[in-house]
Protein backbone atom coordinates (compact mmCIF):
# COMPACT_ATOMS: atom_id res chain seq x y z
CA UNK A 1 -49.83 -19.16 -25.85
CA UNK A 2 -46.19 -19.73 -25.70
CA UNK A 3 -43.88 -17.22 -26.63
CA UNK A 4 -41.63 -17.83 -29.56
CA UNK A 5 -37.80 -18.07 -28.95
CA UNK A 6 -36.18 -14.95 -30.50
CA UNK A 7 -33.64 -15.59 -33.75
CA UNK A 8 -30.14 -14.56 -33.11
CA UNK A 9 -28.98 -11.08 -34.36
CA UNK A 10 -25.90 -10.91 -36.05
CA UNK A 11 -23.48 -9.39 -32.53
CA UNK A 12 -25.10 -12.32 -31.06
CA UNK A 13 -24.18 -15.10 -33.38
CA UNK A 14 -20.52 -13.72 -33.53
CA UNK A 15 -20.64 -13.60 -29.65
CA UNK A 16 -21.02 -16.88 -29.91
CA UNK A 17 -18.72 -17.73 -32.82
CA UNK A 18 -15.84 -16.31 -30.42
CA UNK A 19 -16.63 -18.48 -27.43
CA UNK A 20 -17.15 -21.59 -29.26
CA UNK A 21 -14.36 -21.40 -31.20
CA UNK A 22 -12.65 -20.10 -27.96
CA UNK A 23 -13.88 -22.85 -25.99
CA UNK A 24 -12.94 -26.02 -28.62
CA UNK A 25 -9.28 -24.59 -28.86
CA UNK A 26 -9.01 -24.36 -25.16
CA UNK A 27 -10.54 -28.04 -24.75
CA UNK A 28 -7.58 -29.33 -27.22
CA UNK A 29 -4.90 -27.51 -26.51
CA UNK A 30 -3.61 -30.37 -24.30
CA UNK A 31 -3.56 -32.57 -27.06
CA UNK A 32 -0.80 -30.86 -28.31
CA UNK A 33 2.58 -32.60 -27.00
CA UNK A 34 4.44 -29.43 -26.32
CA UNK A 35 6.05 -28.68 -22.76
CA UNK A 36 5.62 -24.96 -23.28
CA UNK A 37 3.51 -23.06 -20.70
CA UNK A 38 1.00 -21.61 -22.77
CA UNK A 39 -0.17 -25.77 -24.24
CA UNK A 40 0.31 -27.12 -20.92
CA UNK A 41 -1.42 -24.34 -18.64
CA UNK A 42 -5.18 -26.04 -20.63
CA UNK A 43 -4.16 -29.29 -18.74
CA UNK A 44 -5.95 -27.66 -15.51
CA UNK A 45 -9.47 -26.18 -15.77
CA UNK A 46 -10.63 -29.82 -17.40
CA UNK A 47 -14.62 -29.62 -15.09
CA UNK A 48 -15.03 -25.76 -16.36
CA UNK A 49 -14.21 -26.33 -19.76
CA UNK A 50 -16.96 -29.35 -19.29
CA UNK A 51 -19.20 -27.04 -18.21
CA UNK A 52 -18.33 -23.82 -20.47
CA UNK A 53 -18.93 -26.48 -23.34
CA UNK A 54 -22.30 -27.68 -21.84
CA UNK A 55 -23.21 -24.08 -21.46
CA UNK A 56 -22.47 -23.11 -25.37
CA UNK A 57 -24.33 -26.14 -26.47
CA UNK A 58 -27.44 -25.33 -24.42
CA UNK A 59 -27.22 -21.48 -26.19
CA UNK A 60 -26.88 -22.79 -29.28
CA UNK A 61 -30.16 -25.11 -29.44
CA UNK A 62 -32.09 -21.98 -28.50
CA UNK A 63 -31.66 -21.23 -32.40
CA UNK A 64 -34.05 -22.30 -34.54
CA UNK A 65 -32.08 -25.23 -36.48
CA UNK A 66 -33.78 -24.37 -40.03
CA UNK A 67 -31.86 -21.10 -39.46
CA UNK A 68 -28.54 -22.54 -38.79
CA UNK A 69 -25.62 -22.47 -41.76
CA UNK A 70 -23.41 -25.51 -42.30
CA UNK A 71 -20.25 -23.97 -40.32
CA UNK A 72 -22.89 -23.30 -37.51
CA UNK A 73 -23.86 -27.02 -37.85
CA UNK A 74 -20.28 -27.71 -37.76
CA UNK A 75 -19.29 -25.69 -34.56
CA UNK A 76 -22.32 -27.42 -32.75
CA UNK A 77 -21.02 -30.76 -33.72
CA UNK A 78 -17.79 -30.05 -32.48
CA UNK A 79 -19.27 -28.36 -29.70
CA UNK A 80 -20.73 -32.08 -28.66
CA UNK A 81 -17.80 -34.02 -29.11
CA UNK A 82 -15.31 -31.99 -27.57
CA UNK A 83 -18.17 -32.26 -24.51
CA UNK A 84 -18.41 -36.17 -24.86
CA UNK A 85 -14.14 -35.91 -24.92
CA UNK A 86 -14.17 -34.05 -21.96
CA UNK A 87 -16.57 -35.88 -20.03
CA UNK A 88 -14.45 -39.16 -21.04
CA UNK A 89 -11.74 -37.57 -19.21
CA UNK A 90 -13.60 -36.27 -15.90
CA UNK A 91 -15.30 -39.44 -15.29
CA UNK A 92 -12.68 -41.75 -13.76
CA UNK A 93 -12.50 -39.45 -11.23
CA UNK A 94 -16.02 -39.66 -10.12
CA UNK A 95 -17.76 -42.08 -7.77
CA UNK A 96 -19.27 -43.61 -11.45
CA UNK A 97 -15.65 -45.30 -12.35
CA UNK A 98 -14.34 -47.91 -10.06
CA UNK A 99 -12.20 -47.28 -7.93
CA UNK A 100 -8.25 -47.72 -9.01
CA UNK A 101 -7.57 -48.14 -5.36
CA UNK A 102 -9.72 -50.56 -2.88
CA UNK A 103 -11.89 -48.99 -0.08
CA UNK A 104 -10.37 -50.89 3.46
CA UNK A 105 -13.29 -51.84 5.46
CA UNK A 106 -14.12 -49.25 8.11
CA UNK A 107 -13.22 -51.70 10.91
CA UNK A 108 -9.96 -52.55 9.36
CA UNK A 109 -7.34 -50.59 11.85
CA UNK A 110 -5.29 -47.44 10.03
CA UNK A 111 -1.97 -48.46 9.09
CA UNK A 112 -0.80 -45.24 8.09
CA UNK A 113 -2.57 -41.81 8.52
CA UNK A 114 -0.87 -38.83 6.09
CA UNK A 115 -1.36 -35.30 5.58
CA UNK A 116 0.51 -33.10 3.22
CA UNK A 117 -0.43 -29.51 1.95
CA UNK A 118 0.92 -26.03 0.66
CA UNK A 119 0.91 -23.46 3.03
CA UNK A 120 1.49 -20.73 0.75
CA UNK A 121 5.30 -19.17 2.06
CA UNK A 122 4.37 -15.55 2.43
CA UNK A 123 1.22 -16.72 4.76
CA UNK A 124 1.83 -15.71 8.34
CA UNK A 125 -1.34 -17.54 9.45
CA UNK A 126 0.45 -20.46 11.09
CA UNK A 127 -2.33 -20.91 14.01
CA UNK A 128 -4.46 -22.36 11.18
CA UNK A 129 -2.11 -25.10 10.06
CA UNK A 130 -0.56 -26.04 13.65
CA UNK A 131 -4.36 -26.35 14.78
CA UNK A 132 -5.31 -28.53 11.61
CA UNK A 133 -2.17 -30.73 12.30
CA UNK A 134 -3.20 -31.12 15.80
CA UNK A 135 -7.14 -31.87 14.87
CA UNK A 136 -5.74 -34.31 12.37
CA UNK A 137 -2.84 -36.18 13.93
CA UNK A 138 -1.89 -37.56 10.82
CA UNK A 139 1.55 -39.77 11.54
CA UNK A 140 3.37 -37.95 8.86
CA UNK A 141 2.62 -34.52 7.48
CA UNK A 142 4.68 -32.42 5.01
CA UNK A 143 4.46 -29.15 4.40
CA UNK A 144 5.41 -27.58 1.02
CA UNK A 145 6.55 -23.85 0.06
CA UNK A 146 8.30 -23.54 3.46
CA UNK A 147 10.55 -20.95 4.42
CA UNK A 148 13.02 -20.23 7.79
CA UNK A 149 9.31 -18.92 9.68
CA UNK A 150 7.48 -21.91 8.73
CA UNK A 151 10.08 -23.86 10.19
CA UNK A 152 10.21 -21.86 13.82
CA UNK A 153 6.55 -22.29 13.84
CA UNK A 154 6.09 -25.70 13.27
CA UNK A 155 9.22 -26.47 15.34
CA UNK A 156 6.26 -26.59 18.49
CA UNK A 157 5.37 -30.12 17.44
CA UNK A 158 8.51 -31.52 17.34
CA UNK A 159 7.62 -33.28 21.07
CA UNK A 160 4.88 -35.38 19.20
CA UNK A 161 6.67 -35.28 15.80
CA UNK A 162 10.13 -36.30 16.59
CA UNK A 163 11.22 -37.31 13.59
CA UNK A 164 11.52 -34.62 10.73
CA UNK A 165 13.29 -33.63 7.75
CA UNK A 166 13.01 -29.54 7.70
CA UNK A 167 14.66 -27.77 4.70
CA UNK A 168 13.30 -24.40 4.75
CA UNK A 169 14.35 -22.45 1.51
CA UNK A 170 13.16 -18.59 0.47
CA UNK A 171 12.40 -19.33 -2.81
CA UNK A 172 9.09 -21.07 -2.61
CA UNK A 173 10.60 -24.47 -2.83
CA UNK A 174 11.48 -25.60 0.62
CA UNK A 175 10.23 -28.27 2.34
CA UNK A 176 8.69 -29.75 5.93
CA UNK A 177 8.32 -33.45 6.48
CA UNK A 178 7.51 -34.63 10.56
CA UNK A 179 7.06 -37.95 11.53
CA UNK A 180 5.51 -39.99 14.85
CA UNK A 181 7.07 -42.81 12.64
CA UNK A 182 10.69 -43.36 13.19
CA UNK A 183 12.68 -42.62 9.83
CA UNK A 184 15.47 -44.58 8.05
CA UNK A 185 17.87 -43.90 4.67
CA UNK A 186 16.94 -40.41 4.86
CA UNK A 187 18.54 -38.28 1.77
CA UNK A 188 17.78 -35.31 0.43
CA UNK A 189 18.05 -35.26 -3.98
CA UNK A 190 17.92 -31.83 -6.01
CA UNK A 191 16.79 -34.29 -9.19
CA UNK A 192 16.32 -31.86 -11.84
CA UNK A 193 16.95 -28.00 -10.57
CA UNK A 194 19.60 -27.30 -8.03
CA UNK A 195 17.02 -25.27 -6.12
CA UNK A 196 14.41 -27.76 -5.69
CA UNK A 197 14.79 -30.25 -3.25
CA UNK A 198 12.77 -33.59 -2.85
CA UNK A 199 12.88 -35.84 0.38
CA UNK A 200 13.40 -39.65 -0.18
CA UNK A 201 13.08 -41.63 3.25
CA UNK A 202 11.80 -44.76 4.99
CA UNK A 203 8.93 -45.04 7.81
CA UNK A 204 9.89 -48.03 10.11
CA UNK A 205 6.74 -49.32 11.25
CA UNK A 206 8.99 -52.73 12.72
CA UNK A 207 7.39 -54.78 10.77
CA UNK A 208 7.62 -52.94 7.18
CA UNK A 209 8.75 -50.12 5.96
CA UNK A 210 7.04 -47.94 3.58
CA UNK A 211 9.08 -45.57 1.35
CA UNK A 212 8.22 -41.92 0.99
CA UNK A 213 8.66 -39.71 -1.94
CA UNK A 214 8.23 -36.23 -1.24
CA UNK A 215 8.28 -33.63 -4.12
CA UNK A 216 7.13 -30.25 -5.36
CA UNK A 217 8.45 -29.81 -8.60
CA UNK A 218 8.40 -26.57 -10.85
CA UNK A 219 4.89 -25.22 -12.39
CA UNK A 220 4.99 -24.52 -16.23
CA UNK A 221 3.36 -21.05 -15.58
CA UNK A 222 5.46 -17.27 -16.43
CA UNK A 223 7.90 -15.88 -14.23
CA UNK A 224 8.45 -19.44 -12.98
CA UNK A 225 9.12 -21.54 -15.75
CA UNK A 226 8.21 -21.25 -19.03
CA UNK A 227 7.76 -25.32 -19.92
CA UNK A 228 6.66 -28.52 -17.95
CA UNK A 229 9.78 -30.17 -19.15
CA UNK A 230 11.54 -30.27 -15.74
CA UNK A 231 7.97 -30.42 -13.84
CA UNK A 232 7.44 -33.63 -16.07
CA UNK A 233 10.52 -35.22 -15.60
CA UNK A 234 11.17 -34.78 -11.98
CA UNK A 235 7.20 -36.71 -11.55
CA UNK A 236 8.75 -39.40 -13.99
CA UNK A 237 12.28 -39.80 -12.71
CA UNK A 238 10.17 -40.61 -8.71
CA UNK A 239 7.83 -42.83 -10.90
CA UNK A 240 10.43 -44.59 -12.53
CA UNK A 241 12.07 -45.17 -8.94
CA UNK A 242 9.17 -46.17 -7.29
CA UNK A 243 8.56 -48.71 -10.29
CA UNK A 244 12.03 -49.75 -9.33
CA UNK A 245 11.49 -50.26 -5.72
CA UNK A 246 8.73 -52.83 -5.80
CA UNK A 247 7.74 -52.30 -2.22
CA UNK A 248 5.29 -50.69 -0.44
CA UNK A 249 5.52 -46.45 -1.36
CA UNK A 250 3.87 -43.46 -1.57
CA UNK A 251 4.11 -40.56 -3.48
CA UNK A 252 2.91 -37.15 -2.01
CA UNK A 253 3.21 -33.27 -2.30
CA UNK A 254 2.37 -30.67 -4.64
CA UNK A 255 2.72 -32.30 -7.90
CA UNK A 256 2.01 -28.99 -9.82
CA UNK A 257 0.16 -31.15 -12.54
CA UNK A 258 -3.48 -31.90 -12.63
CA UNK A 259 -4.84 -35.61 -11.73
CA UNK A 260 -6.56 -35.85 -15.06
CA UNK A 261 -3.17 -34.70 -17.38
CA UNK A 262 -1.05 -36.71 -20.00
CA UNK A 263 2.22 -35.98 -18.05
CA UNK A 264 0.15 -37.72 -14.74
CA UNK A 265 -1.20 -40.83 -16.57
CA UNK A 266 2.37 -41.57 -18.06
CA UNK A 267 3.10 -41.12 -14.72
CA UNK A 268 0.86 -43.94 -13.36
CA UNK A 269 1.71 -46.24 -16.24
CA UNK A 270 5.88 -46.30 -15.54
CA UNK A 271 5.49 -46.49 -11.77
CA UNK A 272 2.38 -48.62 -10.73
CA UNK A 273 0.97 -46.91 -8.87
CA UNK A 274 -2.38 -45.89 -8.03
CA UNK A 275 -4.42 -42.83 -7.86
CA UNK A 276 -6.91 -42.32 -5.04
CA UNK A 277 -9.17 -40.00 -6.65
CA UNK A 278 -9.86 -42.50 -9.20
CA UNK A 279 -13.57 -43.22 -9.13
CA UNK A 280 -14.02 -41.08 -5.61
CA UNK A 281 -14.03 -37.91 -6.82
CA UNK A 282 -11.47 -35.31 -8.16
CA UNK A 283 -10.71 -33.95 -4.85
CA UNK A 284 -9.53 -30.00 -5.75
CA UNK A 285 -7.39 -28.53 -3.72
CA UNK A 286 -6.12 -25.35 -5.68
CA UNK A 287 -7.23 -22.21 -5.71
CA UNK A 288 -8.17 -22.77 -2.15
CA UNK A 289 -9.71 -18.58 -2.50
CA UNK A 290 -11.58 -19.11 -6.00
CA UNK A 291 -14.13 -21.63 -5.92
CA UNK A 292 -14.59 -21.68 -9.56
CA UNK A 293 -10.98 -21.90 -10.28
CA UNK A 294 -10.39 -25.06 -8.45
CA UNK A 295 -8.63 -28.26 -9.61
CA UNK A 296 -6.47 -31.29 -8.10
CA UNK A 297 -3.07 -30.42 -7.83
CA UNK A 298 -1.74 -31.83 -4.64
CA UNK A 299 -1.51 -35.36 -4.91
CA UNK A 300 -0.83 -38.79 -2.46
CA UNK A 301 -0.63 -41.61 -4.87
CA UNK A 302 0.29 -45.25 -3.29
CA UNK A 303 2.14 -48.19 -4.73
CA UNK A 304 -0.46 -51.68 -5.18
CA UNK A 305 -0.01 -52.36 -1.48
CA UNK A 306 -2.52 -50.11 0.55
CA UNK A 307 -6.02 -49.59 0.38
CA UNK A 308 -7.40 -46.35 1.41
CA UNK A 309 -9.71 -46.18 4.32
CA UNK A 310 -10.31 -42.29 4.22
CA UNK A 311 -9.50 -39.46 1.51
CA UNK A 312 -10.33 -35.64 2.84
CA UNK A 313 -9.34 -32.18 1.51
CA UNK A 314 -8.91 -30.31 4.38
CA UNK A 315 -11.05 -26.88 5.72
CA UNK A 316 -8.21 -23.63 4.65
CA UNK A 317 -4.80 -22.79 6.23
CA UNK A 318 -5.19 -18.95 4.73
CA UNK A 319 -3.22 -20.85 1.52
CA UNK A 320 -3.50 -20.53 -2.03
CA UNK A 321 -4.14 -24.76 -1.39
CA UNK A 322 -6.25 -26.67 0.84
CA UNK A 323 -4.22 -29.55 2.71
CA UNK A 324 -5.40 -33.19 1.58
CA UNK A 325 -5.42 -35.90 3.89
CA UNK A 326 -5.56 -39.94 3.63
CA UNK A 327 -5.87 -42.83 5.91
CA UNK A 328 -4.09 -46.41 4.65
CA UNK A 329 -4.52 -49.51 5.18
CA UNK A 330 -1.14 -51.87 4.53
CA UNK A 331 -2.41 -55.28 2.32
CA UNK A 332 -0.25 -56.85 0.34
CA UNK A 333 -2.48 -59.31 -1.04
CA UNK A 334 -5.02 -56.36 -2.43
CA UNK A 335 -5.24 -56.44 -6.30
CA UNK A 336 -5.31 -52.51 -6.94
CA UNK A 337 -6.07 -51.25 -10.55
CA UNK A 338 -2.58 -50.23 -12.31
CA UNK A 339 -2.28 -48.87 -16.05
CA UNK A 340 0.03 -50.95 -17.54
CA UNK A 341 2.90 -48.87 -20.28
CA UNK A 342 3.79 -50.65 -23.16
CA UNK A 343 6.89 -49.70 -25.02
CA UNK A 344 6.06 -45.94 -26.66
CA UNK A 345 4.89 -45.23 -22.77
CA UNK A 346 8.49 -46.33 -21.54
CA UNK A 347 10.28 -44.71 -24.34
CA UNK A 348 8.35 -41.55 -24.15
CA UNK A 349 9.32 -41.17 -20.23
CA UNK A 350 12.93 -41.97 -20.65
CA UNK A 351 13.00 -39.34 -23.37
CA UNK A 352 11.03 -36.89 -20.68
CA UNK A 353 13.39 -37.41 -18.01
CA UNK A 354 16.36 -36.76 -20.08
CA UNK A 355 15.23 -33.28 -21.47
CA UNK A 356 14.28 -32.64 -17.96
CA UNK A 357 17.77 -33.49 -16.65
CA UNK A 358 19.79 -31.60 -19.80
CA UNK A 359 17.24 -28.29 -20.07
């Protein structure tokens, strides 16, 4: 004989009350166009709210549904779509959606072989990245949050990695970029903040060269900065100038914005270019010590040109991030995926990058 489910009691239903209602605010939060920390912050933990959502909505058809009021029919049904929204928004960046960048054949030769990752400054655990680098030999890494040590350490490889770019900084901001690749037009920009650098410079392949972007712009968290307004505009203003360019790029670093946020796809829309998560998977790579914490926030995004041959988060450097990797393959005549921006897109990201720039 079956045992009957038992009714809610009263601490139980307002349990419940509390999460859901917890849960749906949390869920639209982002909707809200407001740089400040505490709207944009709900931008990152897009798969748990899925799931917390999922979760509530299981609990609640436990109850017997003669028992529950309108406003608990009401929660329920919000409860649903707020799932179905979020789901919307987590599944381009599955293996369900198509990809937004092309697969190269595996017997298509690498053009291009990158590695970039956040090694956490204070961490003294260089023997993890230097052996990772040397496992990988990627022909361009860059290493973010770098500081005077970081630079003596990975000064070893300079004999394979002759070509670098090294401006260590103390305050969490500096930055590592090595090459096998011979470099040209090499400057260093401070776009928004006067503390935070970015690395514009050219890999001469003799045949081609292929820009490089290389940023790490502010997070919109407490005691760092209190709104995504410079974080947003300093992703735009390389967006915009990669747009510009009209040649083969790539975008890479710590991007300190999640793959799935509003700032991101306005992002993708003004430049062109393409995301390689996009119908592979969502790739986390932060918090590399919190498995349930754990969302996309280091980022390689490349202009219409390539096609992508291998995408990897990396095993842990002792970071706060795990190190993402990609192999490329250089095709001009692929015909990538590319969000197009109509005028409100354009307008929107112009206004962006000018309250980043005056703030």
């Amino acid at each position: 004989m079956l045992k009957e489910v038992p009714e809610f009691n009263d601490q139980m239903k307002v349990v419940l009350y509390v999460f859901s209602v917890l849960i749906i605010c949390a869920s639209l939060m982002p909707l809200v166009k407001k740089d400040y920390w505490t709207f944009r912050v709900f931008d990152y933990p897009r798969f748990q709210k899925l799931i917390l959502t999922l979760t509530l909505i299981i609990i609640w058809s436990f109850e017997d549904y003669s028992n529950l009021s309108q406003v608990d029919f009401g929660i329920l049904t919000i409860l649903i779509l707020v799932f179905f929204y979020l789901l919307k928004q987590i599944i381009p960046y599955s293996p369900f959606s198509p990809k937004m960048v092309k697969s190269a054949n595996k017997h298509e030769k690498t053009t291009l072989a990158l590695l970039t990752g956040n090694v956490y400054q204070y961490n003294r655990e260089y023997t993890k990245c230097l052996d990772l680098i040397k496992k990988q030999a990627p022909d361009v890494f860059m290493l973010v949050e770098t500081d005077q040590n970081w630079a003596d350490a990975i000064s070893i490889l300079k004999t394979d990695y002759p070509h670098c770019i090294e401006i260590p900084m103390n305050n969490t901001y500096g930055l590592l970029f090595y090459s096998k690749i011979p470099l040209r037009n090499t400057s260093i920009h401070y776009l928004i903040d006067d503390e935070v650098p970015s690395i514009f410079t050219d890999l001469d392949l003799g045949h081609q060269l292929i820009r490089i972007y290389g940023i790490h712009p502010t997070p919109p968290v407490p005691g760092e900065n209190t709104h995504s307004t410079e974080r947003d505009a300093e992703i735009l203003l390389v967006g915009a100038k990669a747009k510009e360019y009209d040649k083969p790029c790539i975008i890479m670093g710590d991007l300190n914005d999640v793959a799935w946020s509003y700032t991101t796809e306005l992002f993708l829309k003004i430049s062109g270019m393409g995301d390689p998560r996009r119908g592979r998977g969502m790739y986390n790579t932060f918090h590399a010590k919190y498995p349930m914490l754990r969302w996309p926030l280091d980022h390689i995004f490349v202009s219409k040109h390539f096609k992508v041959k291998k995408l990897k988060v990396q095993p842990s450097i002792a970071s706060d991030h795990f190190p993402i990797s990609i192999e490329l393959v250089l095709d001009k005549s692929v015909e990538n995926e590319q969000l197009e921006a109509d005028h409100k897109d354009k307008m929107e990201a112009k206004e962006k990058i000018i309250s980043g720039i005056e703030f």
